[in-house]
N, C-alpha and C. Protein backbone atom coordinates (compact mmCIF):
# COMPACT_ATOMS: atom_id res chain seq x y z
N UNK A 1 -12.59 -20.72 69.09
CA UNK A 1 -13.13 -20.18 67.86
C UNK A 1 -14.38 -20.96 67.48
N UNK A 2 -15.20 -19.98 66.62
CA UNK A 2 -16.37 -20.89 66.17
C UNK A 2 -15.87 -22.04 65.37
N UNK A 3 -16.85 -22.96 64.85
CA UNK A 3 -16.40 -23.63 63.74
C UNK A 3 -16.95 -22.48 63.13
N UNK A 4 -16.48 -23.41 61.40
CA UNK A 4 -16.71 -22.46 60.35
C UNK A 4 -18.01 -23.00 59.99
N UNK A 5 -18.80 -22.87 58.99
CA UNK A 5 -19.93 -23.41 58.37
C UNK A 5 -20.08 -24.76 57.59
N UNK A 6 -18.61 -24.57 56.76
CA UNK A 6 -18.49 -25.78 55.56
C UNK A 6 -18.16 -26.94 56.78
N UNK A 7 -17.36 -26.98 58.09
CA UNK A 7 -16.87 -27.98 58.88
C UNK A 7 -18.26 -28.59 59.58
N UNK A 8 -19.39 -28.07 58.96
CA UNK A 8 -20.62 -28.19 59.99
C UNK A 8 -21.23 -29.52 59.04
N UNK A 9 -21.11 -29.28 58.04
CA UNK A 9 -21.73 -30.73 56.28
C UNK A 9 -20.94 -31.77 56.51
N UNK A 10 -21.36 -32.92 56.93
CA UNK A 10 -21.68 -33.94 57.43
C UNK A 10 -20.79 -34.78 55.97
N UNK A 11 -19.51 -35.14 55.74
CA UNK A 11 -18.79 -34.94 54.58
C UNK A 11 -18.87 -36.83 54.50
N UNK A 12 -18.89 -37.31 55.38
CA UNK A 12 -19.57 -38.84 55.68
C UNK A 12 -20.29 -39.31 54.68
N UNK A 13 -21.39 -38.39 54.57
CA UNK A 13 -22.56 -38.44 53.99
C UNK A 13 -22.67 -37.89 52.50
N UNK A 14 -21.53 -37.01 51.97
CA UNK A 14 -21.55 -35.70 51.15
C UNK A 14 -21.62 -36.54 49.60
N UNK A 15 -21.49 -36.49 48.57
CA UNK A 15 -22.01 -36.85 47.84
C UNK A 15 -20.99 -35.56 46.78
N UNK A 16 -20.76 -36.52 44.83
CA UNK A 16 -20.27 -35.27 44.02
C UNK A 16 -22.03 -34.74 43.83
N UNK A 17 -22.00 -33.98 43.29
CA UNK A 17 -22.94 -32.81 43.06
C UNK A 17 -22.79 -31.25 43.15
N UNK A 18 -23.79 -30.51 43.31
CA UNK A 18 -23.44 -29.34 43.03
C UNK A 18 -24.59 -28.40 44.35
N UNK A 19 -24.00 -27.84 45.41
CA UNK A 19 -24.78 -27.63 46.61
C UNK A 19 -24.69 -25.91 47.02
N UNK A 20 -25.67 -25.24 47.39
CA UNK A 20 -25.28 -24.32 47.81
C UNK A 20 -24.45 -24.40 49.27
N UNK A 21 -23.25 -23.75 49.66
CA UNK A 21 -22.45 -23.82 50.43
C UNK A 21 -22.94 -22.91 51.96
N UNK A 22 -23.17 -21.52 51.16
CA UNK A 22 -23.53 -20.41 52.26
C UNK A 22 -23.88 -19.05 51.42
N UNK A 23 -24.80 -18.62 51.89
CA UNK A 23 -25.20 -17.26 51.61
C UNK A 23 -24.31 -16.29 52.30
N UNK A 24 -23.74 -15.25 52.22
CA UNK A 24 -23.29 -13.99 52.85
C UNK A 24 -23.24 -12.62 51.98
N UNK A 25 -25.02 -12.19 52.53
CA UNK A 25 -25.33 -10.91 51.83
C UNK A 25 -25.84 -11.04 50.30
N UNK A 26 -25.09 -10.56 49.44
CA UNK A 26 -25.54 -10.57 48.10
C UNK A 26 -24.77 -11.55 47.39
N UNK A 27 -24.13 -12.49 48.31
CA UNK A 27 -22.87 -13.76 47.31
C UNK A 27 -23.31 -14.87 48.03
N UNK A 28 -23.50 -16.01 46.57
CA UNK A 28 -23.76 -17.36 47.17
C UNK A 28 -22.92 -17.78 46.94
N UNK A 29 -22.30 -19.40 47.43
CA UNK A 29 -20.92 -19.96 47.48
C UNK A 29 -21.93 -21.18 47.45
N UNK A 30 -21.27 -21.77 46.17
CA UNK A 30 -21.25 -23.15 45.25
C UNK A 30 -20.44 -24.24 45.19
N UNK A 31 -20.70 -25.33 45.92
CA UNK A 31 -19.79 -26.28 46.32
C UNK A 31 -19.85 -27.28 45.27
N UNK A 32 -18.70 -27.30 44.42
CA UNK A 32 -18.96 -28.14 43.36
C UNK A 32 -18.08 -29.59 43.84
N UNK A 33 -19.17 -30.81 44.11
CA UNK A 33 -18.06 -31.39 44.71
C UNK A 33 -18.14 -32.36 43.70
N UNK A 34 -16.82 -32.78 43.25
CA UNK A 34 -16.07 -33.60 42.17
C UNK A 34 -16.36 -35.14 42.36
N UNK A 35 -15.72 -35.43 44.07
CA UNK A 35 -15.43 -36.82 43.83
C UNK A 35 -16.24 -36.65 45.60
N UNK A 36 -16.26 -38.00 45.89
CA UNK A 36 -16.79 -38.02 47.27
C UNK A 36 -15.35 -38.05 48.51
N UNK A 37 -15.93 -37.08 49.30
CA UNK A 37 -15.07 -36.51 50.30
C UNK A 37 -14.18 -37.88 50.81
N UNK A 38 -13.28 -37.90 51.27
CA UNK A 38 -12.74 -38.92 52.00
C UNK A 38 -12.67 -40.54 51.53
N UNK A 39 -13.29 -40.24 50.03
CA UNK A 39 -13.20 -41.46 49.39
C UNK A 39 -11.96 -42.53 48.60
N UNK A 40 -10.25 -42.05 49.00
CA UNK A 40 -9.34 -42.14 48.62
C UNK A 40 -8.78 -41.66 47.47
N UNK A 41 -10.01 -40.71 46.77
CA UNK A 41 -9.52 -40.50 45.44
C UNK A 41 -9.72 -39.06 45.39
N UNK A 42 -8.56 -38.69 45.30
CA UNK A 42 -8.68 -37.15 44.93
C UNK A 42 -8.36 -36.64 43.90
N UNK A 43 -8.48 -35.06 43.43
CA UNK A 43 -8.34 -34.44 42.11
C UNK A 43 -6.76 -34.11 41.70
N UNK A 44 -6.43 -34.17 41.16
CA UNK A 44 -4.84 -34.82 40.66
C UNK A 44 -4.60 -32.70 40.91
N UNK A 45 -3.61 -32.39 41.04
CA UNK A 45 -2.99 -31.09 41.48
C UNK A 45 -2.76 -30.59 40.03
N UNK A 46 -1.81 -31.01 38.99
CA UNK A 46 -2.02 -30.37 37.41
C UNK A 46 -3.27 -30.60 36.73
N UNK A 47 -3.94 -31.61 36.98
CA UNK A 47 -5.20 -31.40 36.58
C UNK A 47 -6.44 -30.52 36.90
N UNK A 48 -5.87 -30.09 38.28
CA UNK A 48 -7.02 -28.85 38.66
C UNK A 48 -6.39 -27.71 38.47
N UNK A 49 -5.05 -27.63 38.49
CA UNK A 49 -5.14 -25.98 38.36
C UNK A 49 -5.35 -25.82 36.59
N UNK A 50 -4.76 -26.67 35.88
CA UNK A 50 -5.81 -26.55 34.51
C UNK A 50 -7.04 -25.74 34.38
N UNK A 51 -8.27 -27.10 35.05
CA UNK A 51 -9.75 -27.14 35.11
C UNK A 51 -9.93 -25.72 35.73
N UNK A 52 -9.20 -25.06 36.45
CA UNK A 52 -9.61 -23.91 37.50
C UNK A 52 -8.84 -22.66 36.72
N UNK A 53 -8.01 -22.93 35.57
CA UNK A 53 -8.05 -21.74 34.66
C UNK A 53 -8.73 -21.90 33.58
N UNK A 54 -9.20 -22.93 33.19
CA UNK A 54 -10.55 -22.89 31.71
C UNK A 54 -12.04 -22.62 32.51
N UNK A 55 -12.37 -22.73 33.98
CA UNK A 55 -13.35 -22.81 34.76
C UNK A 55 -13.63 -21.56 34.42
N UNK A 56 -12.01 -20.68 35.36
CA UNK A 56 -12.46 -19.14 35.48
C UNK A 56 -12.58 -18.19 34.38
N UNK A 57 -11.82 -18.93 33.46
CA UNK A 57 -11.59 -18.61 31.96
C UNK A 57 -13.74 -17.92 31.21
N UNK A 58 -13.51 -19.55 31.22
CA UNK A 58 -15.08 -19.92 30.78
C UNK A 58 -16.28 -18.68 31.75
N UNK A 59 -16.19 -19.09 32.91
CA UNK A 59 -17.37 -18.10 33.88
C UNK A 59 -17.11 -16.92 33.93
N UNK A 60 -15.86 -15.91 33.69
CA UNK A 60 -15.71 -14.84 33.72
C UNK A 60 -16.51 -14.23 32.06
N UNK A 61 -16.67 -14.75 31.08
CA UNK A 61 -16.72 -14.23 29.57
C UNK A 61 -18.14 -15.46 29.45
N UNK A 62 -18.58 -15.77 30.55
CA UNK A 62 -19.97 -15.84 29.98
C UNK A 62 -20.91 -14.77 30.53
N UNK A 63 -22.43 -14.82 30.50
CA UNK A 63 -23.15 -13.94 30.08
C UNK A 63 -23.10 -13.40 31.66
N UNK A 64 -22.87 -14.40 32.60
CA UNK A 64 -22.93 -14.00 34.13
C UNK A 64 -21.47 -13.60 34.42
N UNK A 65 -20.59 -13.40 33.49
CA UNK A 65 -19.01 -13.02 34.05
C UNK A 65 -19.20 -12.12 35.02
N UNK A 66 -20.07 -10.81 35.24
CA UNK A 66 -19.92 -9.83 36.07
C UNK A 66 -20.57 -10.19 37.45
N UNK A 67 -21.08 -11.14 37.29
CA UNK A 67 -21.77 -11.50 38.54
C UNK A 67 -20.78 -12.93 39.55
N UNK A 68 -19.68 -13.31 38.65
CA UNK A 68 -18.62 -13.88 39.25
C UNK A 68 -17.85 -13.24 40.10
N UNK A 69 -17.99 -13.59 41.55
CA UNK A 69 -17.17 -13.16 42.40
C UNK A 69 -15.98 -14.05 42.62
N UNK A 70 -15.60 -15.48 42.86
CA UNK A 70 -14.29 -15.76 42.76
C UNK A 70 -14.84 -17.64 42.35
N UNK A 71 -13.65 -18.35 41.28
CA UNK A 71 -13.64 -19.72 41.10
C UNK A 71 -12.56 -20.08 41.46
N UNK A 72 -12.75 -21.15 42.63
CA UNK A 72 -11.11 -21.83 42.89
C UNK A 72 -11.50 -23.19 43.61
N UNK A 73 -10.12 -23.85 43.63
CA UNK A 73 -10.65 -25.01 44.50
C UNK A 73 -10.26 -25.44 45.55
N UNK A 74 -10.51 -26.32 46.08
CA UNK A 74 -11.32 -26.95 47.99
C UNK A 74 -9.68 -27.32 47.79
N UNK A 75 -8.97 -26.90 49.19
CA UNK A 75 -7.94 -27.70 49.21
C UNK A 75 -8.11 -29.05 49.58
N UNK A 76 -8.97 -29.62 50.15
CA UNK A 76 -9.13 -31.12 50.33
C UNK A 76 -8.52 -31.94 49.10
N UNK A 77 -9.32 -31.31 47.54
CA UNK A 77 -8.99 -31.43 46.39
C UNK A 77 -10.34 -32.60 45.87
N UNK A 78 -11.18 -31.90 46.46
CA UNK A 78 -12.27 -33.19 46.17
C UNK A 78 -13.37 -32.15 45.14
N UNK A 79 -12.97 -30.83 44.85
CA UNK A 79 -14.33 -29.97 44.33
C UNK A 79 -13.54 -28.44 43.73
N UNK A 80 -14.49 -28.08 43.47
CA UNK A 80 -14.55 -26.19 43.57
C UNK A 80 -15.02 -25.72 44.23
N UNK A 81 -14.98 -24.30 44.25
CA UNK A 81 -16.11 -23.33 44.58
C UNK A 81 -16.24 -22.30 44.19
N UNK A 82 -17.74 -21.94 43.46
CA UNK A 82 -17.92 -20.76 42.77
C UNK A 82 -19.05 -20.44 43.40
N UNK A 83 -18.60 -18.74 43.35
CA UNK A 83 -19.25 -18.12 43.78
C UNK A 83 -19.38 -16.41 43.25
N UNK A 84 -20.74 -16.37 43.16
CA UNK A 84 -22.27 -15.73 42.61
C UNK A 84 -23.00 -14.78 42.92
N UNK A 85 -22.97 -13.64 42.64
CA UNK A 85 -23.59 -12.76 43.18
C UNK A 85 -25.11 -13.03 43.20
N UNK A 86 -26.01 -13.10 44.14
CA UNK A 86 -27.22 -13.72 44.25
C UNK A 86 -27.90 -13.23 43.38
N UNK A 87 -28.06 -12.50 42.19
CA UNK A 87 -29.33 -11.90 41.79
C UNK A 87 -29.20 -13.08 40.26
N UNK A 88 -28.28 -14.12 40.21
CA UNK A 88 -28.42 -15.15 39.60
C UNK A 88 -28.92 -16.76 40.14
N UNK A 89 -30.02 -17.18 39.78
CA UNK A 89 -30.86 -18.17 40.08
C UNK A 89 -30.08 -19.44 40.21
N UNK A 90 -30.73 -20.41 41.20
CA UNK A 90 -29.91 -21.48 41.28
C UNK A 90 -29.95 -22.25 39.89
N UNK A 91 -31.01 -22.09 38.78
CA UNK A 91 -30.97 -22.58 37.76
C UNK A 91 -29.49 -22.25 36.68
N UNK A 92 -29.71 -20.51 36.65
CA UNK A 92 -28.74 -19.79 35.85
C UNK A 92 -27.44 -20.58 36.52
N UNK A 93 -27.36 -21.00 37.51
CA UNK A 93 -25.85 -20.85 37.91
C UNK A 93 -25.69 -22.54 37.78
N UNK A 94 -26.77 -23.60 37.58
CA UNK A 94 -26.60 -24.69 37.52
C UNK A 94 -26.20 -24.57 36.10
N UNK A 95 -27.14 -23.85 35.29
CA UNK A 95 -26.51 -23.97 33.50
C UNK A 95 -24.98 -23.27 33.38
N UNK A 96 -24.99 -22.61 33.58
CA UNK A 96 -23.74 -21.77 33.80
C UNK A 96 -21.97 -23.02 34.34
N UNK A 97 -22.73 -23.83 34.86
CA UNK A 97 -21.73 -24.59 35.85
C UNK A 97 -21.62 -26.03 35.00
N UNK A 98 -22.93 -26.16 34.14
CA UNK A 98 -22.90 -27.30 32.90
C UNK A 98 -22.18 -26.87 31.81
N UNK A 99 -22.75 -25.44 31.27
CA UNK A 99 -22.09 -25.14 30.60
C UNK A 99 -20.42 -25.26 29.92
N UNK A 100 -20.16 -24.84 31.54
CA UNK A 100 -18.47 -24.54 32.07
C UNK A 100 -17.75 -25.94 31.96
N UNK A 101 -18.63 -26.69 32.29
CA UNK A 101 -17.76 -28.52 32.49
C UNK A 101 -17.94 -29.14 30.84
N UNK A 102 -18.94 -28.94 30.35
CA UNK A 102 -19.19 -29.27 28.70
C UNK A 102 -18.19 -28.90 28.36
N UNK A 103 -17.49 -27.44 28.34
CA UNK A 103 -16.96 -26.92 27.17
C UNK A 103 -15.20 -27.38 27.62
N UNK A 104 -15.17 -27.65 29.32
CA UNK A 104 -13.79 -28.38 29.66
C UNK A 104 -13.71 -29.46 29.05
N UNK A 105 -14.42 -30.24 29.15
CA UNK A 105 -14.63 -31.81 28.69
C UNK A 105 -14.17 -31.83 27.15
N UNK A 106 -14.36 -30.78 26.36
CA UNK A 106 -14.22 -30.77 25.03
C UNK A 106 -13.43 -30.35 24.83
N UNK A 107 -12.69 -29.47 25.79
CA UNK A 107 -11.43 -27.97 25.41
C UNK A 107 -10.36 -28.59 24.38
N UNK A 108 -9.97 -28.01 23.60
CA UNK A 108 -8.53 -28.27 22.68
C UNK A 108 -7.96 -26.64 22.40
N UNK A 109 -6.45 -27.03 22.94
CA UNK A 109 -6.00 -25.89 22.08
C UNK A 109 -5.29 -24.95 23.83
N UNK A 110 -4.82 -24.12 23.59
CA UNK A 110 -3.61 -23.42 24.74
C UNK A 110 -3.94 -23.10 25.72
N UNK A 111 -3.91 -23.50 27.20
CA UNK A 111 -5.04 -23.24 28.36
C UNK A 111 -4.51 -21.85 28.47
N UNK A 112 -5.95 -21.09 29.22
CA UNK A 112 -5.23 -20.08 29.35
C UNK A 112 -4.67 -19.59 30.62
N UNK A 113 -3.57 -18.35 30.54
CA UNK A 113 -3.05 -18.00 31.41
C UNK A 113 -1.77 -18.73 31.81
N UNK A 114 -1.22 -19.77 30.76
CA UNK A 114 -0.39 -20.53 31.64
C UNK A 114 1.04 -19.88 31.01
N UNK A 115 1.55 -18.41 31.05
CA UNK A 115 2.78 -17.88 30.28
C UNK A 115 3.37 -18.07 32.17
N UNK A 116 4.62 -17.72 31.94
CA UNK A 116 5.50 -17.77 33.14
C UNK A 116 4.91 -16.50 33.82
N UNK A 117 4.98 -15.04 32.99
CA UNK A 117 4.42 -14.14 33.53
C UNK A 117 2.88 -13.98 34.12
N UNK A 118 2.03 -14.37 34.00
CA UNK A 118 0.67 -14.87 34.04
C UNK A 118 0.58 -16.09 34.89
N UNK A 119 1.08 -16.94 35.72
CA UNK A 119 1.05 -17.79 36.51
C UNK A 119 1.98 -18.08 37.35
N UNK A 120 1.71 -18.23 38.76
CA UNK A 120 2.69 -18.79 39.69
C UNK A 120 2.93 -20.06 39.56
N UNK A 121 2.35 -21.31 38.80
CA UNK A 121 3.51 -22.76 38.69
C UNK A 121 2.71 -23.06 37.46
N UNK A 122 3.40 -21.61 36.60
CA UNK A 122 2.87 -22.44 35.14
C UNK A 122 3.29 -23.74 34.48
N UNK A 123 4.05 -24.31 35.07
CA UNK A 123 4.75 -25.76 34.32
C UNK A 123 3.92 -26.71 35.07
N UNK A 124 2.67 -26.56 35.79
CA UNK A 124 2.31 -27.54 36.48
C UNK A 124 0.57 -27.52 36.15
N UNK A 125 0.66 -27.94 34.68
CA UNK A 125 -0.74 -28.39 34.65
C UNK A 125 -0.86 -29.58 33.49
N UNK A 126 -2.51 -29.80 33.43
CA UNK A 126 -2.71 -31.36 32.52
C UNK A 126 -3.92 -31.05 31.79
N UNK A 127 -4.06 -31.10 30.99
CA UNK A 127 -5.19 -30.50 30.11
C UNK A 127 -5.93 -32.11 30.12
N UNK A 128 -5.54 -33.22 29.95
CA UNK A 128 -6.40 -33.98 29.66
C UNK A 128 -6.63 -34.72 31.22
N UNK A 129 -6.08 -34.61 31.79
CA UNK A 129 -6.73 -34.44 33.46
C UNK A 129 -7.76 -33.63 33.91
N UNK A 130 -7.93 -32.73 33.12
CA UNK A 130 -8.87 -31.54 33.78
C UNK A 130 -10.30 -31.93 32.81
N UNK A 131 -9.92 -32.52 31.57
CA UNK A 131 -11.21 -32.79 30.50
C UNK A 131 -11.44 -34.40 31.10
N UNK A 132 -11.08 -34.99 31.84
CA UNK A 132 -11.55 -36.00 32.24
C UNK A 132 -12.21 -35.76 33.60
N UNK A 133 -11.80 -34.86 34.17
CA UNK A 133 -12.74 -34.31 35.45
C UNK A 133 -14.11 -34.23 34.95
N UNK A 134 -13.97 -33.10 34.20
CA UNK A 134 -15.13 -32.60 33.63
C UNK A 134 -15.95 -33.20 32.92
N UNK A 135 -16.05 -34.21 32.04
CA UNK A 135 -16.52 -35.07 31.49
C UNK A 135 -17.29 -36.27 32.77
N UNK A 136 -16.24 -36.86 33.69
CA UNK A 136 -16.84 -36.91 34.91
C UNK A 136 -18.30 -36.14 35.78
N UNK A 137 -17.72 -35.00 35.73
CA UNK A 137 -18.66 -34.38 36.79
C UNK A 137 -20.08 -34.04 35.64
N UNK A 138 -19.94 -34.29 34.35
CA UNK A 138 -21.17 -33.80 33.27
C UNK A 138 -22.22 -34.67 33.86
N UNK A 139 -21.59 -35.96 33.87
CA UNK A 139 -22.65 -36.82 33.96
C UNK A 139 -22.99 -36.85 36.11
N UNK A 140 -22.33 -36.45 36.10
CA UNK A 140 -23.45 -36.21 37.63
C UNK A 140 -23.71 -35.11 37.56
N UNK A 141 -23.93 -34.20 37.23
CA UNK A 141 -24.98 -32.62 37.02
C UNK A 141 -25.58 -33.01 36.07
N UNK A 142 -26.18 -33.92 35.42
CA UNK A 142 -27.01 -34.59 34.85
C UNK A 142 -28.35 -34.78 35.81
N UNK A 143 -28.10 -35.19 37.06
CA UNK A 143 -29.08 -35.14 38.08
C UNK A 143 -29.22 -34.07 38.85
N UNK A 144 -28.07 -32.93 38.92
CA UNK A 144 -28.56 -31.87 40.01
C UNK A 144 -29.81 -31.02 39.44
N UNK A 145 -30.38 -30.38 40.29
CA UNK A 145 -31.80 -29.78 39.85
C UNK A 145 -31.38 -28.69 40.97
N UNK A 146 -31.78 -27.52 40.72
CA UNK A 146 -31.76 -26.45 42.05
C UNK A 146 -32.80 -26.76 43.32
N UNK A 147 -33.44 -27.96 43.25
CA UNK A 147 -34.16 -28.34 44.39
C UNK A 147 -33.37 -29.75 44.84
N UNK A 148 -31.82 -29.83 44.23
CA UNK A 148 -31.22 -30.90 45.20
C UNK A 148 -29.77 -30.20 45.32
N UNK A 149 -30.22 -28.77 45.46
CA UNK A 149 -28.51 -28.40 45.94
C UNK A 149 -28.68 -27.84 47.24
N UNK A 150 -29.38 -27.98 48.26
CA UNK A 150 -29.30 -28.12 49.39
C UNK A 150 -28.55 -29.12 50.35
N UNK A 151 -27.55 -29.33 50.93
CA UNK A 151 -27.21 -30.30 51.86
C UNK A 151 -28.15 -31.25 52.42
N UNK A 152 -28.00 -32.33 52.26
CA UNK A 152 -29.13 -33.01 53.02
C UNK A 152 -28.41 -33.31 54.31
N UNK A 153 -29.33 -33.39 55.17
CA UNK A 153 -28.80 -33.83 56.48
C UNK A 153 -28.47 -35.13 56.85
């Protein structure tokens, strides 16, 4: 089999930030990476599926909701990935992705989606795990610019 594309980024090297992943057609794929790959520290399991229902929460009912094709995260557990129907700019989707972590970082009050009917392991999340991610990752998208979300080699 081929490799895949993402097994091709040099994860040695990879860095948190916010990178385009891969183009295919009219959808870009957004590698939001949290913590550094292989760095012993990964994203706590109730704390992301939290962050990944206020994420999708948040990006579906903002102004680009229709241009959201899917938010979920890296099983490694080091990131996300969202992904964009291209006719939104790497800027729009950098604000869009600040936006989204601001308003985690601050969230108070009933995450959503977490009823028994509405979730497969609704008893398994952390609200202040997921606002400490996010508060985290604010201040490194503090430096991303859409001319450093390219992979560097």
């Amino acid at each position: 089999m081929k490799t895949i594309a993402s097994f091709t980024v040099d994860h040695d090297k990879l860095e948190p930030g916010m990178y385009i992943s891969r183009v295919d057609g009219d959808v870009v794929t957004y590698d939001l990476r949290m913590v550094k790959p292989n760095g012993g520290v990964y994203l706590p399991n109730p704390g992301m599926h939290t962050f990944e229902h206020l994420f999708a929460t948040y990006a579906r009912n903002s102004q680009y909701g229709d241009q959201v094709v899917y938010v979920g995260p890296m099983g490694c557990r080091t990131g996300f990935y969202l992904l964009l129907r291209d006719n939104v700019t790497r800027q729009q989707a950098l604000d869009l992705v600040k936006g989204c972590f601001a308003f985690i970082a601050q969230y108070e009050g009933e995450i959503p989606g977490t009823q028994k009917k509405e979730c497969g392991n609704y008893l398994e999340h952390d609200l202040q795990a997921a606002k400490e991610m996010a508060a985290s990752m604010c201040k490194t998208l503090e430096h991303v610019t859409p001319a450093t979300m390219d992979y560097q080699a």
